[in-house]
PDB file of N, CA and C in Angstrom:
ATOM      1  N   UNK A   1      69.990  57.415   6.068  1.00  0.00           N
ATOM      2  CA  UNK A   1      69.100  56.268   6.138  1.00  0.00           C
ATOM      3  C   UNK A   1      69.617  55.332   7.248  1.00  0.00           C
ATOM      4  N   UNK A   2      68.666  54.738   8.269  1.00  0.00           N
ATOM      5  CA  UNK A   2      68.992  53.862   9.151  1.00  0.00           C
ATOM      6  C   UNK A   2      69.884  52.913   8.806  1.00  0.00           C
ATOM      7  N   UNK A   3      70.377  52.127   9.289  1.00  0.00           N
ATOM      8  CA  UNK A   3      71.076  50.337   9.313  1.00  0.00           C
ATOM      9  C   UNK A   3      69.813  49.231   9.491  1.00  0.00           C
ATOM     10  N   UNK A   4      70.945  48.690   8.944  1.00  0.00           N
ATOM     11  CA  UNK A   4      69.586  47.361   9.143  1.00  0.00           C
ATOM     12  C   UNK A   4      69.716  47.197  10.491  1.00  0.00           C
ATOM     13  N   UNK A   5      70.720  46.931  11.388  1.00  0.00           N
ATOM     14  CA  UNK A   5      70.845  46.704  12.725  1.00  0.00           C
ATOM     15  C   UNK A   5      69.610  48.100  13.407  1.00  0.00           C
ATOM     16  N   UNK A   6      70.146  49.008  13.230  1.00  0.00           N
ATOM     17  CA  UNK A   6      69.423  49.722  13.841  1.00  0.00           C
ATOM     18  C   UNK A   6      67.640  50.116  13.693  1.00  0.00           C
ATOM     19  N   UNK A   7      67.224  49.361  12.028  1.00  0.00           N
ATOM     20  CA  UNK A   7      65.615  49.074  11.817  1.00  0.00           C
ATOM     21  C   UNK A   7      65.301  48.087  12.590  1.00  0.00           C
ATOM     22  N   UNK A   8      66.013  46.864  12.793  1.00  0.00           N
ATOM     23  CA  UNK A   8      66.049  45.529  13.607  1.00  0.00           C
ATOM     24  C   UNK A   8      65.491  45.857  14.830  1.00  0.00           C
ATOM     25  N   UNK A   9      66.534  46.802  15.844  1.00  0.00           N
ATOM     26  CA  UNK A   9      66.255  46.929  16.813  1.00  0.00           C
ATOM     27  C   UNK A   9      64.978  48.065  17.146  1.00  0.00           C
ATOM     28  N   UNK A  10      64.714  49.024  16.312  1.00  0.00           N
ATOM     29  CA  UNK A  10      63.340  49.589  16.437  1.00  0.00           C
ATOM     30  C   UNK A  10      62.470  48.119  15.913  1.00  0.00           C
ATOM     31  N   UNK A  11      62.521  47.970  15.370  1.00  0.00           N
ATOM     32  CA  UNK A  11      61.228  46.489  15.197  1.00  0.00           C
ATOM     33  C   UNK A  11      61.087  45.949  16.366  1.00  0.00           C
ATOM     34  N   UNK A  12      61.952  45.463  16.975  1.00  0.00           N
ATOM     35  CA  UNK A  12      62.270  44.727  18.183  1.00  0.00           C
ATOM     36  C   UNK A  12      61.496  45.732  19.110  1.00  0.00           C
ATOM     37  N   UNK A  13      61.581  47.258  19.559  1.00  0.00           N
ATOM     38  CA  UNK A  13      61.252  47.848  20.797  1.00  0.00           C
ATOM     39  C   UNK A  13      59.558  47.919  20.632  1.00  0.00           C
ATOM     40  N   UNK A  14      59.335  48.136  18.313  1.00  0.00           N
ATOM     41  CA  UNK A  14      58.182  48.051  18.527  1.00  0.00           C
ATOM     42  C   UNK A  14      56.658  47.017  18.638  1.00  0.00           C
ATOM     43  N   UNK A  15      57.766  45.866  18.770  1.00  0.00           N
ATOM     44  CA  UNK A  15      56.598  44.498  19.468  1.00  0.00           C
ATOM     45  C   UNK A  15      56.823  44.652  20.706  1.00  0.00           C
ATOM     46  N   UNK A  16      57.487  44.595  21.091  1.00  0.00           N
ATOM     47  CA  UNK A  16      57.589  45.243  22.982  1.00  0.00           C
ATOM     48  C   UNK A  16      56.449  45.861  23.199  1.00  0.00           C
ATOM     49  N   UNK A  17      56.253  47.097  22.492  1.00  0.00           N
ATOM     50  CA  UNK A  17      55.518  48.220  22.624  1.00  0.00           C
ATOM     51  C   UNK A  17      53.987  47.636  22.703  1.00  0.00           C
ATOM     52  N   UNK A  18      54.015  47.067  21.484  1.00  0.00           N
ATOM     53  CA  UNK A  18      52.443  46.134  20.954  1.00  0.00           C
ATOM     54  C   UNK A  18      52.160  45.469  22.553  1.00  0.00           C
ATOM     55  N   UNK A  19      53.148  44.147  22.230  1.00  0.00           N
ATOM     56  CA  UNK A  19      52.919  43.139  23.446  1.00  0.00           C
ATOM     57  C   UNK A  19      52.166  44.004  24.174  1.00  0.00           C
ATOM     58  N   UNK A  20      52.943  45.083  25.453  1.00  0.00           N
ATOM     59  CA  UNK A  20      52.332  45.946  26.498  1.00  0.00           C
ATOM     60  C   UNK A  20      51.217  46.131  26.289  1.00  0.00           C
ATOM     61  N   UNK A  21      50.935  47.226  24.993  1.00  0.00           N
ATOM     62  CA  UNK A  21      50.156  47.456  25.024  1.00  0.00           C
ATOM     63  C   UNK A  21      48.628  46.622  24.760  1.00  0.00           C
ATOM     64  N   UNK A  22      48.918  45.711  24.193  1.00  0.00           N
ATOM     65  CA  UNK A  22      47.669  44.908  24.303  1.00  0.00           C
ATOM     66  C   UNK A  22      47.641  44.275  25.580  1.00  0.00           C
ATOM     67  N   UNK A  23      48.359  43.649  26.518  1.00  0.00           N
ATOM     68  CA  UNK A  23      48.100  43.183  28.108  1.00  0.00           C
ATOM     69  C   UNK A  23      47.781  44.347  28.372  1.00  0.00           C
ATOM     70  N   UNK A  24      47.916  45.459  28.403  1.00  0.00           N
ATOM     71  CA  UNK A  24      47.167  46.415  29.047  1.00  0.00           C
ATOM     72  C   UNK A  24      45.858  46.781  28.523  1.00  0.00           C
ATOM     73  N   UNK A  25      45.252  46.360  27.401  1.00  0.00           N
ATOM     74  CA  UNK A  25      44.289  47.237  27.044  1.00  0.00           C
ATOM     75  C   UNK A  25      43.167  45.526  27.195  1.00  0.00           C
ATOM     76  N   UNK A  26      43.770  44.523  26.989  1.00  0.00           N
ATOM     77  CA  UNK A  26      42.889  43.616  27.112  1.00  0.00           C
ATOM     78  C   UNK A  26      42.756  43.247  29.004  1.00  0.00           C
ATOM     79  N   UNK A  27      43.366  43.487  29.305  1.00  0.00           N
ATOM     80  CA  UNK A  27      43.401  43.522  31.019  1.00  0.00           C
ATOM     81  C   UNK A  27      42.312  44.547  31.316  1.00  0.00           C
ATOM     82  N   UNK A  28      42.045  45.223  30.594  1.00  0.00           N
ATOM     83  CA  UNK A  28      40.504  46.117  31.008  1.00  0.00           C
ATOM     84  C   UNK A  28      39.324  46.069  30.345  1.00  0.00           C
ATOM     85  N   UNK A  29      39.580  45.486  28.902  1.00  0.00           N
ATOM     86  CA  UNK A  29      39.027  45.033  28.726  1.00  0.00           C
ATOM     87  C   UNK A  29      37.802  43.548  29.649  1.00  0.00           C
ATOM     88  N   UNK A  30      38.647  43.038  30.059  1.00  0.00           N
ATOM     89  CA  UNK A  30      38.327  41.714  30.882  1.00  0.00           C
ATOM     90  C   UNK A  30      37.458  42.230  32.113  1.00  0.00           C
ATOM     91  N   UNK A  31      38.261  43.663  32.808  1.00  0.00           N
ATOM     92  CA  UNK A  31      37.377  44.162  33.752  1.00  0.00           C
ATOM     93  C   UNK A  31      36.369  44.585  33.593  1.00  0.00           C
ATOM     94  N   UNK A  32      36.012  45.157  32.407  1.00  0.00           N
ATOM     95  CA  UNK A  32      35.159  45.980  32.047  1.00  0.00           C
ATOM     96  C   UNK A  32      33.785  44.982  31.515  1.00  0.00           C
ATOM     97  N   UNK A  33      34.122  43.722  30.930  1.00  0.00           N
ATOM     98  CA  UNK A  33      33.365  42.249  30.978  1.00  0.00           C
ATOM     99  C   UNK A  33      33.288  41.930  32.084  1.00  0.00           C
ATOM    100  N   UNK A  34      33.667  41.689  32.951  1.00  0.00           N
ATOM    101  CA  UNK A  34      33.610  41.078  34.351  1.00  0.00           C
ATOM    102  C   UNK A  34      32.470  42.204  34.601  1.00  0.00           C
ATOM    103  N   UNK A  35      32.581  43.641  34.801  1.00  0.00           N
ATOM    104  CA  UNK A  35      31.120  44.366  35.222  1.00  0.00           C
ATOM    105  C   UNK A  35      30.199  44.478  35.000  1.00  0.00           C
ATOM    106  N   UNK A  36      30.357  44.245  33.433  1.00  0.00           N
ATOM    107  CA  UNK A  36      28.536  44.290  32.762  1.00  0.00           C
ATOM    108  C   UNK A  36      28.107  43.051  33.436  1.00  0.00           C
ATOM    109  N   UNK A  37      28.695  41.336  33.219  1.00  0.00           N
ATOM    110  CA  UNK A  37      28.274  40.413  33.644  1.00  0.00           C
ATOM    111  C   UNK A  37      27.850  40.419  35.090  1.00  0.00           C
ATOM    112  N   UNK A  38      28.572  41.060  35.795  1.00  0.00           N
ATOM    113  CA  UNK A  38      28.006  41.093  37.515  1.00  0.00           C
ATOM    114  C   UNK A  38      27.182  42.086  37.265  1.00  0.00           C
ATOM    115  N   UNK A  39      26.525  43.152  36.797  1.00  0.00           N
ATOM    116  CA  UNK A  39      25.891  44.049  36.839  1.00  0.00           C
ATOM    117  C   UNK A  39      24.644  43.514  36.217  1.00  0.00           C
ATOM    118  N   UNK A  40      24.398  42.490  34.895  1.00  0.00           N
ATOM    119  CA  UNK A  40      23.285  42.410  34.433  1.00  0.00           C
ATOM    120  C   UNK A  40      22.876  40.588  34.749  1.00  0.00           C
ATOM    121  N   UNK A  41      23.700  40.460  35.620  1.00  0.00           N
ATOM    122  CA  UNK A  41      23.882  38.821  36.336  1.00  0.00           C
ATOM    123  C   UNK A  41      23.069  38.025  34.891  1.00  0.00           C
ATOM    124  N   UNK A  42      24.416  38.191  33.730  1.00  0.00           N
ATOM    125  CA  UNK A  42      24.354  37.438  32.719  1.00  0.00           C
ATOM    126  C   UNK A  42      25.460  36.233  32.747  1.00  0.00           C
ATOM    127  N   UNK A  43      24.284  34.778  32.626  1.00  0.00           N
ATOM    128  CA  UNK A  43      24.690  33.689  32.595  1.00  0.00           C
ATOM    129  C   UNK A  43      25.622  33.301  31.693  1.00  0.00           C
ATOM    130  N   UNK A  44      26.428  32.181  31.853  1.00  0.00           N
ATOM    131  CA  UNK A  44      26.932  30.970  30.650  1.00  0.00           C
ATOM    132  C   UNK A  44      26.042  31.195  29.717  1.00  0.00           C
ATOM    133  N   UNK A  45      25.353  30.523  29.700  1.00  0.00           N
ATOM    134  CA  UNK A  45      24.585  29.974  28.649  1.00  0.00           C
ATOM    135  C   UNK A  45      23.777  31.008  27.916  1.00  0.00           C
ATOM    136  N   UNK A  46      23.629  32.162  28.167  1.00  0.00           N
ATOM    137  CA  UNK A  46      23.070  33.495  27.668  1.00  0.00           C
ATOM    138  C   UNK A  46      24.030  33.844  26.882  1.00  0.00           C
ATOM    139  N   UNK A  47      25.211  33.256  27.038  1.00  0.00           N
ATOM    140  CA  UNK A  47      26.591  34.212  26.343  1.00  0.00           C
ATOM    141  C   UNK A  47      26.797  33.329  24.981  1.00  0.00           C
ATOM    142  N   UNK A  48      26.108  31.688  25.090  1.00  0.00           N
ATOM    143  CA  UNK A  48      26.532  30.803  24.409  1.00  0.00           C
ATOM    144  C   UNK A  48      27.106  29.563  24.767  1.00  0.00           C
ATOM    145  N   UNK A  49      27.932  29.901  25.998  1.00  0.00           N
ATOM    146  CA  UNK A  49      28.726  28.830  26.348  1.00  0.00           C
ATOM    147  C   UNK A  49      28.227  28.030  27.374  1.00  0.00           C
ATOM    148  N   UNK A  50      28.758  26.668  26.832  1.00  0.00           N
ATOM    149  CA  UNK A  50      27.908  25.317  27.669  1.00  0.00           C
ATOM    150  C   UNK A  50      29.071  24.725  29.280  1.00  0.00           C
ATOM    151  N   UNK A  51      28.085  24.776  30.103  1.00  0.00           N
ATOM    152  CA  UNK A  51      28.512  24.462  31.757  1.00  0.00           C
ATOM    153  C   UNK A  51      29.007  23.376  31.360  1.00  0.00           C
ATOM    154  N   UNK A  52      28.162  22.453  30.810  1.00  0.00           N
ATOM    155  CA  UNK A  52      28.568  21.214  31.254  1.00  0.00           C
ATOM    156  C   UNK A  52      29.749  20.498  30.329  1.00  0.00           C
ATOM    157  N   UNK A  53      30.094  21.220  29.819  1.00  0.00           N
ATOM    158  CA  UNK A  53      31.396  20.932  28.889  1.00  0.00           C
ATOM    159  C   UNK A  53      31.617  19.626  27.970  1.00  0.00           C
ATOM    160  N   UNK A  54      33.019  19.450  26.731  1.00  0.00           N
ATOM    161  CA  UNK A  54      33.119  18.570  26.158  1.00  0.00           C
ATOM    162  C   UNK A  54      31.554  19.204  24.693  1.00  0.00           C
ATOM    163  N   UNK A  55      31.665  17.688  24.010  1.00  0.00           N
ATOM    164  CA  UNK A  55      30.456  18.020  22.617  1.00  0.00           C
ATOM    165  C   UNK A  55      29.677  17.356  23.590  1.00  0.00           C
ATOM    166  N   UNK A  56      28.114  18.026  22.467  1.00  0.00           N
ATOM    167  CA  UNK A  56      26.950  17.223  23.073  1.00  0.00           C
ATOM    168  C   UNK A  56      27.171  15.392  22.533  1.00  0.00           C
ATOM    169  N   UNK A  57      26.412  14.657  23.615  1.00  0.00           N
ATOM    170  CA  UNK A  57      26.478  13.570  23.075  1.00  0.00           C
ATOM    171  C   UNK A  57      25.403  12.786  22.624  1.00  0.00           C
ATOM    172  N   UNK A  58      26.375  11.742  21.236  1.00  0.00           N
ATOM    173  CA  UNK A  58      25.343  11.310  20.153  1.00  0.00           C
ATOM    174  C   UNK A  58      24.307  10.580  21.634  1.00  0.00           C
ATOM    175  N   UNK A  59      23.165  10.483  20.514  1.00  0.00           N
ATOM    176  CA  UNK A  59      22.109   9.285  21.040  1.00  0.00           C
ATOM    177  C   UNK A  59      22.188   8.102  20.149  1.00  0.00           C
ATOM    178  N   UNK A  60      22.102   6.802  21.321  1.00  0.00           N
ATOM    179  CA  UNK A  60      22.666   5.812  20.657  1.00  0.00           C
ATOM    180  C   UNK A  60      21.655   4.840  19.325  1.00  0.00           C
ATOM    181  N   UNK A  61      22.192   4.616  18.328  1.00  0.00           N
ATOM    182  CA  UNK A  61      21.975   4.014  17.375  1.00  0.00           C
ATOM    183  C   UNK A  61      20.880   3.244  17.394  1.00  0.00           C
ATOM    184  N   UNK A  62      19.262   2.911  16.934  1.00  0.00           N
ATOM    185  CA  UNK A  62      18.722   1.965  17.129  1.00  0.00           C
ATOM    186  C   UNK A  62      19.121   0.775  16.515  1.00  0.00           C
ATOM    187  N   UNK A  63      18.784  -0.340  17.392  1.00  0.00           N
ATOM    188  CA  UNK A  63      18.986  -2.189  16.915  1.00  0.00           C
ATOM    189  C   UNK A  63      18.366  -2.724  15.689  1.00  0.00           C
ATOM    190  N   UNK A  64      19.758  -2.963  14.584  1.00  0.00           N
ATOM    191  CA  UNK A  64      19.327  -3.298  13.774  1.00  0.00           C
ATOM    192  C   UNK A  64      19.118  -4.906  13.479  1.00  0.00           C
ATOM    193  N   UNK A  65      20.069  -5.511  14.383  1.00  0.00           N
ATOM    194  CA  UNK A  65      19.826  -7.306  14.668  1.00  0.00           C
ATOM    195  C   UNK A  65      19.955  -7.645  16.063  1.00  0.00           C
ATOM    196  N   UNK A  66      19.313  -8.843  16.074  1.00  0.00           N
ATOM    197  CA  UNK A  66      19.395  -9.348  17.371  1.00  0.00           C
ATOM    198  C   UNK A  66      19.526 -10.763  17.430  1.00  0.00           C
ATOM    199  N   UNK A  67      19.952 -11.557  18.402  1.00  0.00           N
ATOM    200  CA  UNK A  67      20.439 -12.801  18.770  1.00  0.00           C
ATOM    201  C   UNK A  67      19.344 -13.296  19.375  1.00  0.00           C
ATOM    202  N   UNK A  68      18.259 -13.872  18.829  1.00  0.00           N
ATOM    203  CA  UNK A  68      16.846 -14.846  19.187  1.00  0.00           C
ATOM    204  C   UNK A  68      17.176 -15.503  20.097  1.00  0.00           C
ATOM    205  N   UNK A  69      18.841 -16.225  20.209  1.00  0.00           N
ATOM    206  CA  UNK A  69      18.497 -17.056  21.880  1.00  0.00           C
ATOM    207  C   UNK A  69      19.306 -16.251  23.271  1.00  0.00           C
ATOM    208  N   UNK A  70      19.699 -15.285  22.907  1.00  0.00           N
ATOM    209  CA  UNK A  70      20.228 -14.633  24.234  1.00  0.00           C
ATOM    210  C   UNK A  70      19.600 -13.416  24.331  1.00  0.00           C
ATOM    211  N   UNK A  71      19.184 -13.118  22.902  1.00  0.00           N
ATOM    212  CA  UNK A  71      18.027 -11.193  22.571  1.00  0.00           C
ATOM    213  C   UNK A  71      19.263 -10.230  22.665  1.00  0.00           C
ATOM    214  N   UNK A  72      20.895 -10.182  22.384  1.00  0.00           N
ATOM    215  CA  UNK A  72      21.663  -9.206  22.801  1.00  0.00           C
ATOM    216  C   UNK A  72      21.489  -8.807  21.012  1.00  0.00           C
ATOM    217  N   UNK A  73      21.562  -7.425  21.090  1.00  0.00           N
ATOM    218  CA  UNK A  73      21.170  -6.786  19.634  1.00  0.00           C
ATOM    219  C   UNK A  73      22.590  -5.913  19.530  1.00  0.00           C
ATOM    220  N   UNK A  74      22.527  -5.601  18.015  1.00  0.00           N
ATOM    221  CA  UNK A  74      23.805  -4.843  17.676  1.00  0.00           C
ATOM    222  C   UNK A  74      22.955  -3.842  16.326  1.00  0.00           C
ATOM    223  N   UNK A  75      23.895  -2.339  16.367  1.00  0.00           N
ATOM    224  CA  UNK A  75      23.131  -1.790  15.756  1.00  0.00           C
ATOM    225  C   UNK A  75      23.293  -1.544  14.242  1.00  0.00           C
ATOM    226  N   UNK A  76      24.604  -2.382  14.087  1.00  0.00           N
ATOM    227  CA  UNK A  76      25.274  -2.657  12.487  1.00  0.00           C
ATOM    228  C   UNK A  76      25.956  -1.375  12.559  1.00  0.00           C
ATOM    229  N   UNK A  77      26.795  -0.897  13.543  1.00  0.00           N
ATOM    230  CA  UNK A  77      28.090  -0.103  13.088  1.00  0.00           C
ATOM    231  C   UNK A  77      28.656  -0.695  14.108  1.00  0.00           C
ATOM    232  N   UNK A  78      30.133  -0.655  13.751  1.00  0.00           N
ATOM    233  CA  UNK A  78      31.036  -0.939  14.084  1.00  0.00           C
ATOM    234  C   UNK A  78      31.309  -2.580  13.901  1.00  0.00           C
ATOM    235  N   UNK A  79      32.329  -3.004  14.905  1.00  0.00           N
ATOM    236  CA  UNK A  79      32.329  -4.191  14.530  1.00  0.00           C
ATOM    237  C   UNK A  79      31.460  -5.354  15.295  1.00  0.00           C
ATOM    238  N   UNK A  80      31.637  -6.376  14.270  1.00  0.00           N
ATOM    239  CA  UNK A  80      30.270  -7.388  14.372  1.00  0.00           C
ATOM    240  C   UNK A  80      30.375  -7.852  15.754  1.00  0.00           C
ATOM    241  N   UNK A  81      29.381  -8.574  16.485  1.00  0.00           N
ATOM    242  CA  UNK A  81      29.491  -9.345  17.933  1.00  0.00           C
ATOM    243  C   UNK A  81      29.711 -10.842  17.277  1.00  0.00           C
ATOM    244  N   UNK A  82      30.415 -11.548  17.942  1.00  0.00           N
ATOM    245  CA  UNK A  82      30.760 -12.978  17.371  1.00  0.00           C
ATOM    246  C   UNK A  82      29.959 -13.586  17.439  1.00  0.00           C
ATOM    247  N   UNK A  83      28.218 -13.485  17.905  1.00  0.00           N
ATOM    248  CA  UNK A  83      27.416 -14.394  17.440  1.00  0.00           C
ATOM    249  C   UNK A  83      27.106 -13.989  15.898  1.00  0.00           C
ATOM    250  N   UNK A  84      27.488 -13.050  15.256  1.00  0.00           N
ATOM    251  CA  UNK A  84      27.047 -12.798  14.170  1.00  0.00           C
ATOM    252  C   UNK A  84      28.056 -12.963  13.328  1.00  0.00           C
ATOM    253  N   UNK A  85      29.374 -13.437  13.626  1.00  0.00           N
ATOM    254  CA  UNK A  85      30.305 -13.257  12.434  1.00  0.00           C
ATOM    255  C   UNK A  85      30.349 -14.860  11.720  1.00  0.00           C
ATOM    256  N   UNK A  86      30.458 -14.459   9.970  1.00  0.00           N
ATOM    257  CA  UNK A  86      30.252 -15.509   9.819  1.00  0.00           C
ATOM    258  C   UNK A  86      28.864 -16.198   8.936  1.00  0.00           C
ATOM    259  N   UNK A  87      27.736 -15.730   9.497  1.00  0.00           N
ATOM    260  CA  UNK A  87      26.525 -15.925   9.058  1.00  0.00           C
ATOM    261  C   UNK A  87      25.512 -14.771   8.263  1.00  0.00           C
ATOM    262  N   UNK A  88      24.625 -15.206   8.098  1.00  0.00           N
ATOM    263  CA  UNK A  88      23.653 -14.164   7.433  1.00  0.00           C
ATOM    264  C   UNK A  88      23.197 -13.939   8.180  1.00  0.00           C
ATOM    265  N   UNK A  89      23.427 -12.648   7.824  1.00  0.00           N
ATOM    266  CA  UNK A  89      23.123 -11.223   8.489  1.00  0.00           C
ATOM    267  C   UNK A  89      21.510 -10.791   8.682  1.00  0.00           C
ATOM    268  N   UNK A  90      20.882 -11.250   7.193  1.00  0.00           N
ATOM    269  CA  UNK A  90      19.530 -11.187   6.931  1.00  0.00           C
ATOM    270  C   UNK A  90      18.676 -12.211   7.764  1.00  0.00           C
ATOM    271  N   UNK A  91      18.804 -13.320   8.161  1.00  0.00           N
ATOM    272  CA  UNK A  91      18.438 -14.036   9.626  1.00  0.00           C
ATOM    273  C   UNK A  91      18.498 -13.090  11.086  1.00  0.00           C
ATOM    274  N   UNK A  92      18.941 -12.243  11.081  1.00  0.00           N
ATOM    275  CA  UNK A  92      18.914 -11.851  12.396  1.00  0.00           C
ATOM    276  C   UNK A  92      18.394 -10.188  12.200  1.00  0.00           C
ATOM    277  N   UNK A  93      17.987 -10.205  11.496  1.00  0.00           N
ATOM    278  CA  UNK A  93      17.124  -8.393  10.916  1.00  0.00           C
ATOM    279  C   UNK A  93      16.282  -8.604  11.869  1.00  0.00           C
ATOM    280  N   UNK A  94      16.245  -6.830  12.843  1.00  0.00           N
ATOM    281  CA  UNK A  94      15.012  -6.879  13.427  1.00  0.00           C
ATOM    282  C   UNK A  94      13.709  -6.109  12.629  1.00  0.00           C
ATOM    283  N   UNK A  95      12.755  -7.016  12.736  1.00  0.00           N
ATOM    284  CA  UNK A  95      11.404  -6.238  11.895  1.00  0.00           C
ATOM    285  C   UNK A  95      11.220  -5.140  12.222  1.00  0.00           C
ATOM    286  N   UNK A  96      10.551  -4.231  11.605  1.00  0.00           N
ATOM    287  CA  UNK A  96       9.862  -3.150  12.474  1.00  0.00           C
ATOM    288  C   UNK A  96       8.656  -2.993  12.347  1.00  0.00           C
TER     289      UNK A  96
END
């Protein structure tokens, strides 16, 4: 029966082995993607993936109050604008 030293070091030659062999088999893999895509001149965005990168972005919040003598509106998230802190809130509701 082997040593532990000597199972160790077959373990050891056989991630070596792995490692290689997957850079080699995904290295043609990649080529072999690279040809269909030049061959069937398939896009980004056919594949899924977005050009223009990052998440899509939110659209912004409609105005839920507004300031009658300057008209600057806030949409009740986040934090308050200092014409509003302080007072009722229900005074400055915009109708709809």
């Amino acid at each position: 029966m082997p040593s532990y030293k000597q199972l160790t070091a077959q373990l050891e030659k056989l991630h070596k082995d792995v490692a290689a062999a997957r850079e080699k088999e995904v290295a043609q893999a990649i080529a072999d993607i690279k040809a269909k895509i030049a061959e069937y001149e398939i896009t980004a965005e056919e594949l899924g993936f977005s050009t223009r990168g990052g998440a899509p972005k939110k659209k912004p919040l409609p105005a839920r109050y507004q300031n009658p003598k300057t008209g600057e509106t806030w949409s009740g998230r986040g934090r308050a604008p200092a014409w509003l802190a302080g007072k009722n809130r229900d005074r400055f509701l915009i109708q709809e």
